[in-house]
Protein backbone atom coordinates (compact mmCIF):
# COMPACT_ATOMS: atom_id res chain seq x y z
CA UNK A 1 131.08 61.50 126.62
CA UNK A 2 127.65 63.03 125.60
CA UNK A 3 126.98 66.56 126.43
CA UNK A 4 124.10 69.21 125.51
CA UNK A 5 123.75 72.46 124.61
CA UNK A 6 121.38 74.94 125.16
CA UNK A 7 121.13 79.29 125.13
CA UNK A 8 118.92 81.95 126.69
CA UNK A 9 119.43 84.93 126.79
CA UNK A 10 117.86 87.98 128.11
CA UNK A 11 118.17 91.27 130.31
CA UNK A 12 114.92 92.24 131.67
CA UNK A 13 113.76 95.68 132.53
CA UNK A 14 110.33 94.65 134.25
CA UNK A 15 109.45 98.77 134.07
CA UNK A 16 109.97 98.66 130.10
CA UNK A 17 106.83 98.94 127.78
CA UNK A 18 108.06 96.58 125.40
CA UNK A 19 107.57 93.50 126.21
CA UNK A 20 107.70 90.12 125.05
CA UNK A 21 104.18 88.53 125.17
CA UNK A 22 104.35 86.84 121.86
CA UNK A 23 105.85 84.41 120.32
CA UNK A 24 106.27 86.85 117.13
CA UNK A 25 109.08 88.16 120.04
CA UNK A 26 111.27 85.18 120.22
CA UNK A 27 114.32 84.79 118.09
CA UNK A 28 115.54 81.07 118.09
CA UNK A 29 118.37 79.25 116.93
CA UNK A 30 117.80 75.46 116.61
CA UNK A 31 120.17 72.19 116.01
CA UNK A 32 123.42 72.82 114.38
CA UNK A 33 122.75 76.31 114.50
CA UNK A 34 124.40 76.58 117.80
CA UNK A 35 127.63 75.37 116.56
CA UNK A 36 128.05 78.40 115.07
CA UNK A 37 128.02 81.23 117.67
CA UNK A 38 130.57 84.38 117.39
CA UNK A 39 133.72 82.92 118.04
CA UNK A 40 134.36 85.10 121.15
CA UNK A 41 131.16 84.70 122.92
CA UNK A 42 130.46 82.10 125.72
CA UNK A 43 129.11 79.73 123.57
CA UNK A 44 132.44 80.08 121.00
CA UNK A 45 134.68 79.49 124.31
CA UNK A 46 132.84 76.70 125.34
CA UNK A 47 133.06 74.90 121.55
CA UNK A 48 136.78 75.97 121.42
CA UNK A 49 137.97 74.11 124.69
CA UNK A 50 135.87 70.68 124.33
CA UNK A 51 136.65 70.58 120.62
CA UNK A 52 140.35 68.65 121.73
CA UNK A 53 138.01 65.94 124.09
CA UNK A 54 136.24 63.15 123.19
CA UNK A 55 133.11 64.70 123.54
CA UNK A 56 129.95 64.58 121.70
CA UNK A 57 127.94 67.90 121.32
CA UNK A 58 124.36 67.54 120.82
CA UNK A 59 123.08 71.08 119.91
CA UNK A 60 119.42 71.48 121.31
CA UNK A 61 118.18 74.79 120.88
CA UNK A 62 119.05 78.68 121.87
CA UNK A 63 116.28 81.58 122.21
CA UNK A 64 116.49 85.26 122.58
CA UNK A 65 113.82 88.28 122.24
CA UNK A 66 113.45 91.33 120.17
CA UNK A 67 112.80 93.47 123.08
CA UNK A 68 114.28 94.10 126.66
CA UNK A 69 110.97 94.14 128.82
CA UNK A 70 109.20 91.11 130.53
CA UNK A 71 108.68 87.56 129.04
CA UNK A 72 105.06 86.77 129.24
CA UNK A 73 104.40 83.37 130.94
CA UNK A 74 103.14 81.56 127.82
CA UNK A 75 106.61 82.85 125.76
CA UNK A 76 108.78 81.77 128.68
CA UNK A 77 106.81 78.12 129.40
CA UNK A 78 107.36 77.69 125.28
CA UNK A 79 111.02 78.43 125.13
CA UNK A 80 111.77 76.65 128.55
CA UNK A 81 110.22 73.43 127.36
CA UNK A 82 111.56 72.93 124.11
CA UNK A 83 114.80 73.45 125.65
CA UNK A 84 113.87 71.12 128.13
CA UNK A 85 112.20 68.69 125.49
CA UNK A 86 115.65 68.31 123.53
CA UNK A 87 117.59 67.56 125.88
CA UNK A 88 115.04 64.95 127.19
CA UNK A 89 115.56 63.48 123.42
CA UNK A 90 119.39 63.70 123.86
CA UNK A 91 119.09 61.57 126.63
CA UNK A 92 121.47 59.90 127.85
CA UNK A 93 123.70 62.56 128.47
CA UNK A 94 127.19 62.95 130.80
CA UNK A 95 127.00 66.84 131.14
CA UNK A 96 125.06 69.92 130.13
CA UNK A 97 126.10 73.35 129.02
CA UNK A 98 123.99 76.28 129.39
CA UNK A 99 124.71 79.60 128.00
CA UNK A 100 122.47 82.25 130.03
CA UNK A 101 122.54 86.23 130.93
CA UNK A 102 121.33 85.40 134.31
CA UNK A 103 119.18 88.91 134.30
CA UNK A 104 115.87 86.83 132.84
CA UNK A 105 112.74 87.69 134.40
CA UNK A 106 109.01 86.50 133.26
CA UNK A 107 105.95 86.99 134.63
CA UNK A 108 104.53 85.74 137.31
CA UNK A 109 105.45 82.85 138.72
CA UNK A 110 109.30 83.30 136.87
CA UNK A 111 110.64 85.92 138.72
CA UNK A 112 113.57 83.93 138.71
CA UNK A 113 113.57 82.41 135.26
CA UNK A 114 116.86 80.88 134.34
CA UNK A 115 116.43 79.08 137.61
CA UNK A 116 113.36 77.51 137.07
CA UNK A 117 114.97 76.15 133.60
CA UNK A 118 117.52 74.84 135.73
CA UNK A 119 115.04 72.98 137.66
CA UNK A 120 113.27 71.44 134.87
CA UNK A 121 116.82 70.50 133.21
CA UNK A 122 117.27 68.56 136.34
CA UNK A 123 114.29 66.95 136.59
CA UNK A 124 115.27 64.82 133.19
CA UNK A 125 118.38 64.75 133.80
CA UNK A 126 119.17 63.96 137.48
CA UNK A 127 122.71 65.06 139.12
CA UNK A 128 125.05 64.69 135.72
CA UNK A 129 127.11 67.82 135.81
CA UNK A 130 125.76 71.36 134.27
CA UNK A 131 127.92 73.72 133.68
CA UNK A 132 126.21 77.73 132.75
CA UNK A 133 128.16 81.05 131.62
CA UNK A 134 126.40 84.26 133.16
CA UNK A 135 126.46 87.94 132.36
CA UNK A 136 128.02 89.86 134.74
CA UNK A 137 124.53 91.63 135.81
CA UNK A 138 123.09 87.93 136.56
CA UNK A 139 120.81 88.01 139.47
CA UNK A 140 120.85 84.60 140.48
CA UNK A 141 119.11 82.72 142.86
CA UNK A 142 120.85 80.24 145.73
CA UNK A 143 119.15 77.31 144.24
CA UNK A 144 120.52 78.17 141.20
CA UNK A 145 123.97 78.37 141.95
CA UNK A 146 123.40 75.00 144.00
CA UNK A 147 122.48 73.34 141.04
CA UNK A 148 124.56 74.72 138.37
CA UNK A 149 128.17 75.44 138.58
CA UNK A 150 128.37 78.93 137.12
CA UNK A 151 131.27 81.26 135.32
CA UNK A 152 129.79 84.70 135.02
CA UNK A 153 131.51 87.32 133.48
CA UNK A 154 134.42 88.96 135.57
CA UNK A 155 134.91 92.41 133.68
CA UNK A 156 132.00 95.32 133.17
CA UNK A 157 132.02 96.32 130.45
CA UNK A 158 131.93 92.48 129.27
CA UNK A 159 134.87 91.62 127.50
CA UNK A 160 135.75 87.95 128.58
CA UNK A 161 132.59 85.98 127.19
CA UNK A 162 135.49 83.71 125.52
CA UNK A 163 137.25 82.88 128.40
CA UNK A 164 134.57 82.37 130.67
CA UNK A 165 132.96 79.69 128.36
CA UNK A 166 136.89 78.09 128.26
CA UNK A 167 136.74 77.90 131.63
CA UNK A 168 133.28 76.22 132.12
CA UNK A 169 134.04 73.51 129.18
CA UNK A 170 137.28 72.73 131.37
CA UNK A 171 135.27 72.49 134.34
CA UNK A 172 132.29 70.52 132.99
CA UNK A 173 134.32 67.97 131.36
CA UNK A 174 136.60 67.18 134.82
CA UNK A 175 133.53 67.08 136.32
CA UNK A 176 132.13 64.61 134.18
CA UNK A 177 135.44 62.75 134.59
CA UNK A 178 134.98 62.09 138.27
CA UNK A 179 138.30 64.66 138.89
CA UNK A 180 136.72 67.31 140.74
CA UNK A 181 133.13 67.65 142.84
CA UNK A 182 131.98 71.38 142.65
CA UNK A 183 130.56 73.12 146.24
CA UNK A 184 129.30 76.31 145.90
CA UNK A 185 128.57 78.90 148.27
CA UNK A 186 126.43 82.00 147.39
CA UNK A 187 126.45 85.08 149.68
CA UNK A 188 123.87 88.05 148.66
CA UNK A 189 124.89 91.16 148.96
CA UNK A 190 122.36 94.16 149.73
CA UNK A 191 123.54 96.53 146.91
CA UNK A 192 121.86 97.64 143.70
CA UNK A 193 123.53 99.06 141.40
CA UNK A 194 125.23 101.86 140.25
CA UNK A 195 126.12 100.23 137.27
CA UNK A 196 128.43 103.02 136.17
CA UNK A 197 130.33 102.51 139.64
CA UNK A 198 130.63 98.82 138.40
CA UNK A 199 133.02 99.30 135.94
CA UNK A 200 136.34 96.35 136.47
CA UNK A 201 138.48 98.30 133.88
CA UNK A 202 139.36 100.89 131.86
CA UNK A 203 141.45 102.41 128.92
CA UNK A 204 143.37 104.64 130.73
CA UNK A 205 145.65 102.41 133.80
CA UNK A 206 145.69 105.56 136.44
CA UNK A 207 141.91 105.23 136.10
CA UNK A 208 141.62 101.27 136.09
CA UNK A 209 143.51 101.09 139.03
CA UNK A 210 141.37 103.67 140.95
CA UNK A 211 138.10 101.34 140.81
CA UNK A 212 136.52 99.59 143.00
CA UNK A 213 135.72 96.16 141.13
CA UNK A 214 139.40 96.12 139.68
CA UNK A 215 140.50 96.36 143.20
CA UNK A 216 138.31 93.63 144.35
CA UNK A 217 138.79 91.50 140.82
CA UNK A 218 142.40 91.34 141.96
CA UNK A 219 141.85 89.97 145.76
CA UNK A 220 139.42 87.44 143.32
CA UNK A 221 142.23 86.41 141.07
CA UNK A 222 144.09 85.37 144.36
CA UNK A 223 141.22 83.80 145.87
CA UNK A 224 140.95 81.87 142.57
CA UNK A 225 144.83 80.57 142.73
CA UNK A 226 144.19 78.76 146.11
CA UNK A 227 144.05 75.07 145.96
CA UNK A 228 140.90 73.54 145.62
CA UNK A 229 139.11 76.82 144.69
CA UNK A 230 137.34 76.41 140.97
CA UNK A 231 135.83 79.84 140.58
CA UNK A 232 135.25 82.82 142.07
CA UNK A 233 132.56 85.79 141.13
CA UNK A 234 131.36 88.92 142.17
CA UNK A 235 127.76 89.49 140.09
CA UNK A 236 126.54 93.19 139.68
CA UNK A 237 123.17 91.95 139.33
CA UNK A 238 120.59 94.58 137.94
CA UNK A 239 118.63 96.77 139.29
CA UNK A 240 115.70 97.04 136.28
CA UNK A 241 115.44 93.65 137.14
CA UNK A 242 112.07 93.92 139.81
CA UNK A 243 112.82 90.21 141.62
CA UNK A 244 114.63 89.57 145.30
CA UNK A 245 117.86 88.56 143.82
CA UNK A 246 118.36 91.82 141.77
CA UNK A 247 120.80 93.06 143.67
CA UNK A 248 124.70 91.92 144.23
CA UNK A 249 125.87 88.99 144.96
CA UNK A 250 129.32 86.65 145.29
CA UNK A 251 129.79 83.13 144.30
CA UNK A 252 132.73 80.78 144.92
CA UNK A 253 133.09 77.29 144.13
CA UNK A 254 135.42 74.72 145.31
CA UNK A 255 136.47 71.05 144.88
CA UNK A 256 134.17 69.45 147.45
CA UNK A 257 135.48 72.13 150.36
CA UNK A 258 132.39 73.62 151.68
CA UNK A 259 134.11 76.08 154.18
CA UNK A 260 136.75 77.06 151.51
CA UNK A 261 133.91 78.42 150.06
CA UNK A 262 131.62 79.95 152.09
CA UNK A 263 134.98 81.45 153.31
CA UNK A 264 136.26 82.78 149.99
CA UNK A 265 132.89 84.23 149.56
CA UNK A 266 132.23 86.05 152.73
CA UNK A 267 135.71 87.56 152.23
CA UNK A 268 134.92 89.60 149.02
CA UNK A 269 131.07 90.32 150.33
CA UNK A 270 132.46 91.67 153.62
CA UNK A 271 135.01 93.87 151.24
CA UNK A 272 132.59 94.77 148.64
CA UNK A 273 130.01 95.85 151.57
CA UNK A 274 132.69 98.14 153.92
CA UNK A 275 133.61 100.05 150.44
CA UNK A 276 130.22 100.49 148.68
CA UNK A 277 130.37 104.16 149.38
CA UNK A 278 133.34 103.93 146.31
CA UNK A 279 130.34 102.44 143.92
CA UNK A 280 128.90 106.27 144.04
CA UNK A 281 132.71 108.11 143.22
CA UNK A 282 133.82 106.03 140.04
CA UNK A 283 132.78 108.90 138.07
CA UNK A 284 130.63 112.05 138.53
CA UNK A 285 127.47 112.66 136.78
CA UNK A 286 126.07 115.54 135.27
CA UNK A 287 123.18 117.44 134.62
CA UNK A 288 122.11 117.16 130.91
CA UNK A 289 123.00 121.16 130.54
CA UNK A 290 126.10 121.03 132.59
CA UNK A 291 127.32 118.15 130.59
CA UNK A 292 126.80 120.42 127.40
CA UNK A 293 128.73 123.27 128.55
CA UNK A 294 131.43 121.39 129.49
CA UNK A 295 131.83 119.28 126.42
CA UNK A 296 131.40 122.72 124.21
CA UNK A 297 134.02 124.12 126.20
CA UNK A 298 136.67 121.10 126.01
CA UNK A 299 140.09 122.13 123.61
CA UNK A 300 139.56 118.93 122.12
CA UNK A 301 137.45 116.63 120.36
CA UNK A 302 135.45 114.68 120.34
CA UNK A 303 133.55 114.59 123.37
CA UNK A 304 130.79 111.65 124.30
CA UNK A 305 128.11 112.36 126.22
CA UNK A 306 126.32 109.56 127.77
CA UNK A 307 122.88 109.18 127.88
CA UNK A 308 121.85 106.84 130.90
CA UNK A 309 118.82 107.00 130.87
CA UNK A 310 117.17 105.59 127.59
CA UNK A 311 120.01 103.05 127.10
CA UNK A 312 118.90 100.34 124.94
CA UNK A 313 120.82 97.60 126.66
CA UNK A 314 118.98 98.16 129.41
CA UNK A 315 115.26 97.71 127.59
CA UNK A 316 115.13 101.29 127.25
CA UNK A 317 113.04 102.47 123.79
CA UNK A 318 116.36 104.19 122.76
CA UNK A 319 113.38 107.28 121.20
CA UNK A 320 114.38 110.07 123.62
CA UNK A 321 115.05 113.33 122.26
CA UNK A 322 116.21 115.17 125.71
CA UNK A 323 119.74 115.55 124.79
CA UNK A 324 118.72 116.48 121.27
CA UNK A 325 116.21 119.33 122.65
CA UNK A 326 118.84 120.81 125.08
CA UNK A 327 121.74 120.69 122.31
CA UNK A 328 119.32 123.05 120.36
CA UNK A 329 118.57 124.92 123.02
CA UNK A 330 122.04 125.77 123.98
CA UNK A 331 122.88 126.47 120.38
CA UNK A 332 125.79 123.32 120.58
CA UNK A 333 127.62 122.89 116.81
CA UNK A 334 129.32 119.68 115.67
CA UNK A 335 127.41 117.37 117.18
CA UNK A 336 126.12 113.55 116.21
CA UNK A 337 123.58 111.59 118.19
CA UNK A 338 121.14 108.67 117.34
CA UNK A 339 117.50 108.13 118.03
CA UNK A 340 115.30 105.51 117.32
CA UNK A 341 112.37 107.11 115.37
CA UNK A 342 110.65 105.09 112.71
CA UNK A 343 108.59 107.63 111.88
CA UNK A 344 111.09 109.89 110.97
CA UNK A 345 113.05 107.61 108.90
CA UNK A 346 109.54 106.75 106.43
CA UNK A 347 109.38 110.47 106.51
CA UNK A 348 112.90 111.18 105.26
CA UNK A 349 113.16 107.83 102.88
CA UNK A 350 109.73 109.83 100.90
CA UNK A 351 111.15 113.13 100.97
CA UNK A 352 114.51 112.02 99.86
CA UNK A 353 118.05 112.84 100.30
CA UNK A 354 118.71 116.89 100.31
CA UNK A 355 114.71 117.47 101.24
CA UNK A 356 114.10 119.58 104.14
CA UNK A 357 111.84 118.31 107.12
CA UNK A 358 109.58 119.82 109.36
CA UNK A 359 108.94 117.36 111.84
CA UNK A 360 108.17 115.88 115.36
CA UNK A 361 111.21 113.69 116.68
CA UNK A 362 111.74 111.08 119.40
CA UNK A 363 109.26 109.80 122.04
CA UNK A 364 107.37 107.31 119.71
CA UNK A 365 107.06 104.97 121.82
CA UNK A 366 107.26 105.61 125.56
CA UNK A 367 105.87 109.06 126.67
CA UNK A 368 106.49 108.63 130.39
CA UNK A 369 109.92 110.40 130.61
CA UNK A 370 110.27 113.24 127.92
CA UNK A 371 108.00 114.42 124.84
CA UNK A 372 108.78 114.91 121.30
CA UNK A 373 110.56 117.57 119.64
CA UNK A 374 109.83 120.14 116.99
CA UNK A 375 112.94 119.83 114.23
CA UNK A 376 113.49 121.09 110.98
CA UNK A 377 116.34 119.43 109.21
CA UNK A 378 117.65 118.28 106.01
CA UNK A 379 117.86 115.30 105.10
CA UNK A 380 121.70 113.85 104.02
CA UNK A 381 121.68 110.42 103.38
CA UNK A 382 119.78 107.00 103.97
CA UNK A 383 120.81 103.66 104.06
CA UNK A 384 119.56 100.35 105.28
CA UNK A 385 121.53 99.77 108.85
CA UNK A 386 123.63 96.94 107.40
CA UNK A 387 127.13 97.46 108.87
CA UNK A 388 130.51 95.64 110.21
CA UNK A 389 131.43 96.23 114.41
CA UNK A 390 135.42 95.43 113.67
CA UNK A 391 135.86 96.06 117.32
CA UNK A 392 136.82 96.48 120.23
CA UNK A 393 133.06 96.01 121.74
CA UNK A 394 131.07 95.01 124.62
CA UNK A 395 129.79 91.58 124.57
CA UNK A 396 132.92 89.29 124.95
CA UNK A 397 134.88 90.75 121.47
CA UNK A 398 138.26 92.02 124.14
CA UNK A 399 140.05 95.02 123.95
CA UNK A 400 142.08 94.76 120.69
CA UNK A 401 140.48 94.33 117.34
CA UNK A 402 140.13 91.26 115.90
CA UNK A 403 139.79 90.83 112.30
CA UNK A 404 138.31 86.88 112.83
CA UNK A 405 135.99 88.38 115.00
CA UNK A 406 134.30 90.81 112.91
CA UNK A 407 130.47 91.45 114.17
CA UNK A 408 127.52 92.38 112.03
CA UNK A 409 124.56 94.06 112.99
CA UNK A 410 121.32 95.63 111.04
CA UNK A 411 120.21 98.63 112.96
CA UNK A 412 117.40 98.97 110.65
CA UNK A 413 116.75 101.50 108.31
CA UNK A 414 118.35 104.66 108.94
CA UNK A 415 118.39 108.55 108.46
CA UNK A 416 120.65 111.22 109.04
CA UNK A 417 118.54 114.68 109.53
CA UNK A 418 121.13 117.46 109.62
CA UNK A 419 119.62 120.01 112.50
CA UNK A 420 120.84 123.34 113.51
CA UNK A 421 124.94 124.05 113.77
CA UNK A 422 125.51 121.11 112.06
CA UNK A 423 123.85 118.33 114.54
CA UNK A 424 123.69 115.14 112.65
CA UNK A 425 120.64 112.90 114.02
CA UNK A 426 120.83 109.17 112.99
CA UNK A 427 117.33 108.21 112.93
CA UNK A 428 116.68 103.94 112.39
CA UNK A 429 113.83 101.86 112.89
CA UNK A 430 115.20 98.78 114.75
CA UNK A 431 117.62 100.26 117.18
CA UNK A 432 120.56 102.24 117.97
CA UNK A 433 124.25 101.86 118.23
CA UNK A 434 126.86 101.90 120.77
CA UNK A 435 130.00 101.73 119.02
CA UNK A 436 131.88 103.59 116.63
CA UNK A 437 131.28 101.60 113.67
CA UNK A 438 127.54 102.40 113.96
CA UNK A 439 128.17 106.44 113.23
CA UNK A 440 130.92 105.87 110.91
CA UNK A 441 128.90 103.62 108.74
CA UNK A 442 126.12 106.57 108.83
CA UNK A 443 128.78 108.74 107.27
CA UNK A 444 129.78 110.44 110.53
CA UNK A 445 133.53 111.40 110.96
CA UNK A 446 134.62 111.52 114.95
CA UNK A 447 137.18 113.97 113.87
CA UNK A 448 134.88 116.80 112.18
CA UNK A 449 132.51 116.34 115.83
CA UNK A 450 132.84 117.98 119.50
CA UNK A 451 130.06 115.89 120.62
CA UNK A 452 128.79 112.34 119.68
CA UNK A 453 126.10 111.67 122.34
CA UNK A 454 125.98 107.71 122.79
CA UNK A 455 122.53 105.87 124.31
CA UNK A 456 124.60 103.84 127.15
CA UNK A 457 125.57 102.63 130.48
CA UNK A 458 128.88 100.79 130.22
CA UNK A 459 128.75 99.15 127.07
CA UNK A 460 130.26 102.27 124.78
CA UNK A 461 133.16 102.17 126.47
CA UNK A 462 134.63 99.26 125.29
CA UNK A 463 134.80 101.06 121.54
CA UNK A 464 134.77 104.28 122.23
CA UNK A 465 137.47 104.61 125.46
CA UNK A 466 140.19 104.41 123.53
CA UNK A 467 139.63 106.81 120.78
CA UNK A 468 137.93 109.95 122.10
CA UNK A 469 138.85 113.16 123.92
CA UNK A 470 136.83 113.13 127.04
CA UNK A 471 133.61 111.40 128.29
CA UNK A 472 131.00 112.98 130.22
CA UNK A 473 127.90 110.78 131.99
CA UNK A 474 124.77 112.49 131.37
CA UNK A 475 121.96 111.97 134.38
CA UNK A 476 118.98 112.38 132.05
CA UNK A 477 115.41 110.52 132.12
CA UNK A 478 114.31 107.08 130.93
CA UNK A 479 113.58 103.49 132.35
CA UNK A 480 117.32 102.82 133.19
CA UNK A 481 117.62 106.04 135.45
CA UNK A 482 120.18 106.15 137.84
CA UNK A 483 117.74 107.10 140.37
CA UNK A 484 116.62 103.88 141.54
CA UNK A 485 114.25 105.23 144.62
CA UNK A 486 112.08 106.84 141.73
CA UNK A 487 111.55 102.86 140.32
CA UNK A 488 108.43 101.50 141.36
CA UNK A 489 109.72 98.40 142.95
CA UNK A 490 107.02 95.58 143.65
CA UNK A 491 109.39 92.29 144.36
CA UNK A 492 113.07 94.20 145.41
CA UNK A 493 113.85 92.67 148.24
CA UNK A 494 114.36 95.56 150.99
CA UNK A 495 116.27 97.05 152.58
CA UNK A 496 119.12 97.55 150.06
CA UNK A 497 121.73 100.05 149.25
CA UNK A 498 122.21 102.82 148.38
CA UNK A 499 117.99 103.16 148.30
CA UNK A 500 118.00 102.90 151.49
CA UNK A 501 121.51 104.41 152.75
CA UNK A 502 121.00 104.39 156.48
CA UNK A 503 120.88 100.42 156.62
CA UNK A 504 123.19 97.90 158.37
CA UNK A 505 123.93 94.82 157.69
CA UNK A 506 126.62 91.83 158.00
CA UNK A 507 128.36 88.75 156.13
């Protein structure tokens, strides 16, 4: 058997300034490139399960973008057709594998842009099987999941990218076998967001089992265990995401048994829908001065404080200096925080390490939400953002650490500014981290800190869960606010919870 292989993968905010509307944007991975993904990501599950089968991969081409806002339409046409161009020159194939995010939007007319590479995939290819792995915040369309039988991610934060690609090479290939004939049956679900209230699992069991999603993730697991079900989902879907299907949704595919189905996936929409008021109580969220004082106050250390609002997963510029400005204010001590500031990193790389600074921080790049702030620090080390994630993380890397699964990322340049009672500010060019590794690699000890203040929705917690004191969710400004009525919406299909609280609706 002959199957190809193809990856795209973006999260779009559609409200962030960066965009992609070149192809100077695009980061692409071509040929036998793709044979080499992180071994715990979809794309490593998938290669580890059809490795044992007579199967012949044909690696086409994979394509993802330097930043989080909108694909223009010339960058998206580009990447879908030399996808779509490969695989024409793979031809003939028995199956295709697709490893997506599901959260892709371009401009106009891609709202819904994964699906639309579906459609030209089929177009070439006619009904052989695809199979396609999903983030968990996939906003997929019903003519998507018609058309491709999909595995999204079952745990937020994302820790099962492995076993979700496993479980889509095991499908595909008894598909292509003639064993099993996929039905799926899609039912949206008028919810957006909270992503915090999304969470499916945590550190701490007492707390796991309190959640909503782990609740729900177990009535799945049973779901999935009766005959002739394949796979069942509930998607978050994403609320930066300005397109119809941005909001929640629940999938369930069978072996040719339409009204298993459809009844599988009414049962955890009607469930998810008579407990949404549970999204909004996960965990409470403070004020950016409240949060402070209480982390100041805690006996022990240290304390994260989340910043949801500029969180670079979620497009946002990662530049804002609120929690930075109020720290000062409030005369905090012991602190460590990260900023994206490229400014401030040529400024301390000239001055040099132990040279004092009297600078302008933060807001370099979006203005809309906070403004810069007046510092004067010292400057104690810089180094060039090369460093090892040894795990746990978000992204499909599991709970435990791995030592065959070691990650590396380049955060760009970087510079730590010592400010005021000991705040340490790691200033980089490229981005900002949400794990551990990143501020230990910066020369920042968790144990001498009472706050480390993480840029973050969900991913953090994956890393950082299991090793701090306390963790306290900060309600502060940026493009992935958690006030989603303050969005201006264009394409959200309305009316949807919790915008609009007062509405009904049914299964």
């Amino acid at each position: 058997m002959k199957i190809a292989i193809a990856a795209l993968h973006h999260e779009t905010n559609t409200f962030a300034v960066e965009q992609n509307d070149s192809l100077d944007t695009v980061h692409r991975t071509r040929g036998e490139g793709l044979l080499n993904p992180h071994p715990k990501s979809f794309m490593g599950g998938f290669l580890a399960a059809v490795e044992p089968a007579d199967a012949e991969i044909v690696p086409t081409c994979g394509f993802g973008f330097r930043y989080g806002g909108t694909i223009s339409t010339k960058v998206f046409e580009h990447c879908r057709d030399e996808i779509v161009n490969r695989i024409l020159d793979a031809m003939p194939l028995d199956g295709v594998f697709l490893a997506l995010h599901g959260a892709m939007v371009a401009a106009a007319p891609y709202a819904d842009a994964e699906g639309d590479l579906i459609r030209a995939i089929r177009r070439v290819v006619g009904e052989i099987p695809i199979a396609a792995t999903y983030d968990f915040h996939a906003i997929t369309s019903e003519w998507e999941a018609q058309n491709a039988v999909g595995f999204p991610n079952d745990t937020n934060p994302h820790i099962d990218g492995y076993e979700r690609g496993r479980e889509a090479a095991e499908t595909l290939l008894r598909m292509i076998k003639g064993e099993i004939r996929p039905v799926t049956h899609r039912v949206f679900v008028p919810i957006i967001g909270p992503n915090i209230g999304q969470s499916t699992w945590s550190h701490s069991p007492e707390q796991e089992q309190r959640l909503l999603l782990y609740q729900l993730n177990l009535r799945r697991e049973e779901l999935e265990r009766t005959p002739g079900v394949i796979n069942v989902a509930i998607l978050g879907g994403y609320g930066y995401g300005d397109s119809p299907d941005a909001g929640m949704s629940v999938i369930a595919t069978t072996d040719n048994d339409p009204e298993l189905a459809q009844r599988s996936a009414k049962d955890l929409a009607r469930s998810l829908w008579q407990r949404r008021e549970e999204l909004l109580q996960v965990r409470p969220i403070a004020d950016i001065d409240d949060g402070i004082r209480e982390a100041m106050a805690h006996p022990e250390k240290p304390v994260v404080l989340v910043d949801l609002g500029d969180d670079p997963g979620s497009a946002c510029p990662a530049d804002s200096p609120a929690v930075l400005e109020r720290l000062l204010a409030l005369d905090a001590r012991d602190c460590a925080l990260t900023i994206r500031d490229a400014d401030v990193v040529d400024a301390g790389i000239k001055a040099g390490v132990g040279a004092t600074l009297e600078i302008e921080v933060g807001a370099g790049i979006d203005q809309r939400f906070y403004k810069p702030v007046p510092v004067q620090g010292t400057v104690r080390s810089i180094d060039d953002g090369h460093y090892a994630v040894c795990g746990p993380t978000h992204g499909g890397w599991g709970r435990e650490v791995d030592g065959g699964a070691i990650r590396y990322a380049a955060a760009g340049l970087r510079v730590v500014l010592r400010i005021g009672n000991r705040i340490d500010v790691i200033f980089s060019k490229r981005r900002t981290g949400k794990d551990r590794d990143f501020f230990k690699s910066a020369g920042i000890l968790m144990e001498e800190k009472q706050i480390l203040v993480v840029k973050s929705n969900q991913a953090h917690r994956a890393s950082f869960d299991p090793v701090v004191a306390h963790t306290i969710e900060l309600n502060t400004p940026g493009v992935s606010t958690i006030r989603y009525e303050e969005l201006p919406y264009r394409y959200l299909r309305r009316p949807i919870w919790p915008i609009d609280r007062d509405m009904e609706w049914d299964v």
